[in-house]
C-alpha atoms as a PDB file:
ATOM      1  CA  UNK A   1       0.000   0.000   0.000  1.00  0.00           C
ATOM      2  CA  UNK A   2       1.136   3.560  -0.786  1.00  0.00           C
ATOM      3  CA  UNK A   3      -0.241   6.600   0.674  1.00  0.00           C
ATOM      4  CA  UNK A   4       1.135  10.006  -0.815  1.00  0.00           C
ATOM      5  CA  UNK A   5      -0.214  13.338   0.648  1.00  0.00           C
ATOM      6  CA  UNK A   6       0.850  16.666  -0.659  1.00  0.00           C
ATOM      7  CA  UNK A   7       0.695  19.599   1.306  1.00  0.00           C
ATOM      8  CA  UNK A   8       2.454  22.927   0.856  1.00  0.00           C
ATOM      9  CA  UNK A   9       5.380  22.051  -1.138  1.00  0.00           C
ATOM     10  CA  UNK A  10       5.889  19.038   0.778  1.00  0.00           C
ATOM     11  CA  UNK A  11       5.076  15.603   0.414  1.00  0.00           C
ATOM     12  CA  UNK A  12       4.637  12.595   2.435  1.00  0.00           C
ATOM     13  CA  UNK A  13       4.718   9.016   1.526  1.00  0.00           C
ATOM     14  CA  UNK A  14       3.954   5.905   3.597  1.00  0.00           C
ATOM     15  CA  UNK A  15       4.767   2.428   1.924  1.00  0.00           C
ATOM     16  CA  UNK A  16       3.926  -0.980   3.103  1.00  0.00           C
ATOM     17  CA  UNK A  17       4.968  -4.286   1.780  1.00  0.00           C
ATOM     18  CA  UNK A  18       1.491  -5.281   1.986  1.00  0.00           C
ATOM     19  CA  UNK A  19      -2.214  -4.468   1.670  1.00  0.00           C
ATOM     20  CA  UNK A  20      -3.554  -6.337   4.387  1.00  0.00           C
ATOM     21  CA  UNK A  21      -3.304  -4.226   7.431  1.00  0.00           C
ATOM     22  CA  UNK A  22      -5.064  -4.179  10.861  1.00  0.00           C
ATOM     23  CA  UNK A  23      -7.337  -1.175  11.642  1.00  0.00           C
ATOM     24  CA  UNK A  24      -4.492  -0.583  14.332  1.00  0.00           C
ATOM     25  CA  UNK A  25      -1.929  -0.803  11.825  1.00  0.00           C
ATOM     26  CA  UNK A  26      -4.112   1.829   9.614  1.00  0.00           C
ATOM     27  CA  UNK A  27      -4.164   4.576  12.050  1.00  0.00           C
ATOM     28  CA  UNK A  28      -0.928   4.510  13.274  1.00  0.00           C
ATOM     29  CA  UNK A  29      -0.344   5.022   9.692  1.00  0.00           C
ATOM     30  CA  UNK A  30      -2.660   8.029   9.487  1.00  0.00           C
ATOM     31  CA  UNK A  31      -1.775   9.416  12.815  1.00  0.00           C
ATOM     32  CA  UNK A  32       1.749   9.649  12.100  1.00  0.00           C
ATOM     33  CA  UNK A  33       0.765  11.116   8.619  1.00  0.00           C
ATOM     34  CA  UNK A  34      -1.332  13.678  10.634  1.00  0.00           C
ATOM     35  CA  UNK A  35       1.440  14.854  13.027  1.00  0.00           C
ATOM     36  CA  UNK A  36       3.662  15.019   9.452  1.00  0.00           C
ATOM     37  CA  UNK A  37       1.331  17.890   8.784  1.00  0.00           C
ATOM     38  CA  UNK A  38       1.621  19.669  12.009  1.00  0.00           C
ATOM     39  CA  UNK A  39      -1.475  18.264  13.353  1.00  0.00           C
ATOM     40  CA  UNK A  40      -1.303  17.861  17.494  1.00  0.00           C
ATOM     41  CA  UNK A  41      -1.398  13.982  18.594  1.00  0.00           C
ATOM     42  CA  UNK A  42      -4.399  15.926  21.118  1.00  0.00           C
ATOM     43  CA  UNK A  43      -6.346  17.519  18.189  1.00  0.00           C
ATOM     44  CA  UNK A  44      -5.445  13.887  16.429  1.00  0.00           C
ATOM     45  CA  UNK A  45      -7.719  11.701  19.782  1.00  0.00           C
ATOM     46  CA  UNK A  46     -10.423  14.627  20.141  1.00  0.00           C
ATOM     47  CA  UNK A  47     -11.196  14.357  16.388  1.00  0.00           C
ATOM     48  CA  UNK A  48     -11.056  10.627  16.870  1.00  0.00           C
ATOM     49  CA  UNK A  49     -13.191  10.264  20.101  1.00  0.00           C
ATOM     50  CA  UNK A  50     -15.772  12.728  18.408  1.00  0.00           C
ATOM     51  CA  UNK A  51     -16.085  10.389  15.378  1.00  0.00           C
ATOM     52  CA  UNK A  52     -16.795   7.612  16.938  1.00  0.00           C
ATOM     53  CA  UNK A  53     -19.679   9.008  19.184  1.00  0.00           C
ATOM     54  CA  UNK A  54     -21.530  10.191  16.035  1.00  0.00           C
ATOM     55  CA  UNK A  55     -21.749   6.554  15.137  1.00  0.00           C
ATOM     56  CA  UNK A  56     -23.049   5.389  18.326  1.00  0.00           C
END
């Protein structure tokens, strides 16, 4: 799996060996693409917490 994100004048890759990746696996992946970006690993759980109780 490859996951490229560009973001002002920078870009960030993430590549796997493989495609078949635990939802753990997944958001480790995204998190650390998040705090690539400047995102706060605080702003990174609220957002998180406050997703998943709009599904419940």
């Amino acid at each position: 799996m490859k996951i490229e994100i560009n973001h002002c004048g920078f870009t960030y890759i993430v590549e796997t060996p493989n495609d078949d990746l635990t939802t753990d696996e997944m958001f480790d992946i995204f998190t650390g693409l998040l705090i690539q970006l400047g995102y706060q690993q605080q702003s990174i759980n609220e957002a998180i917490k406050e997703l998943a109780d709009d599904t419940n």
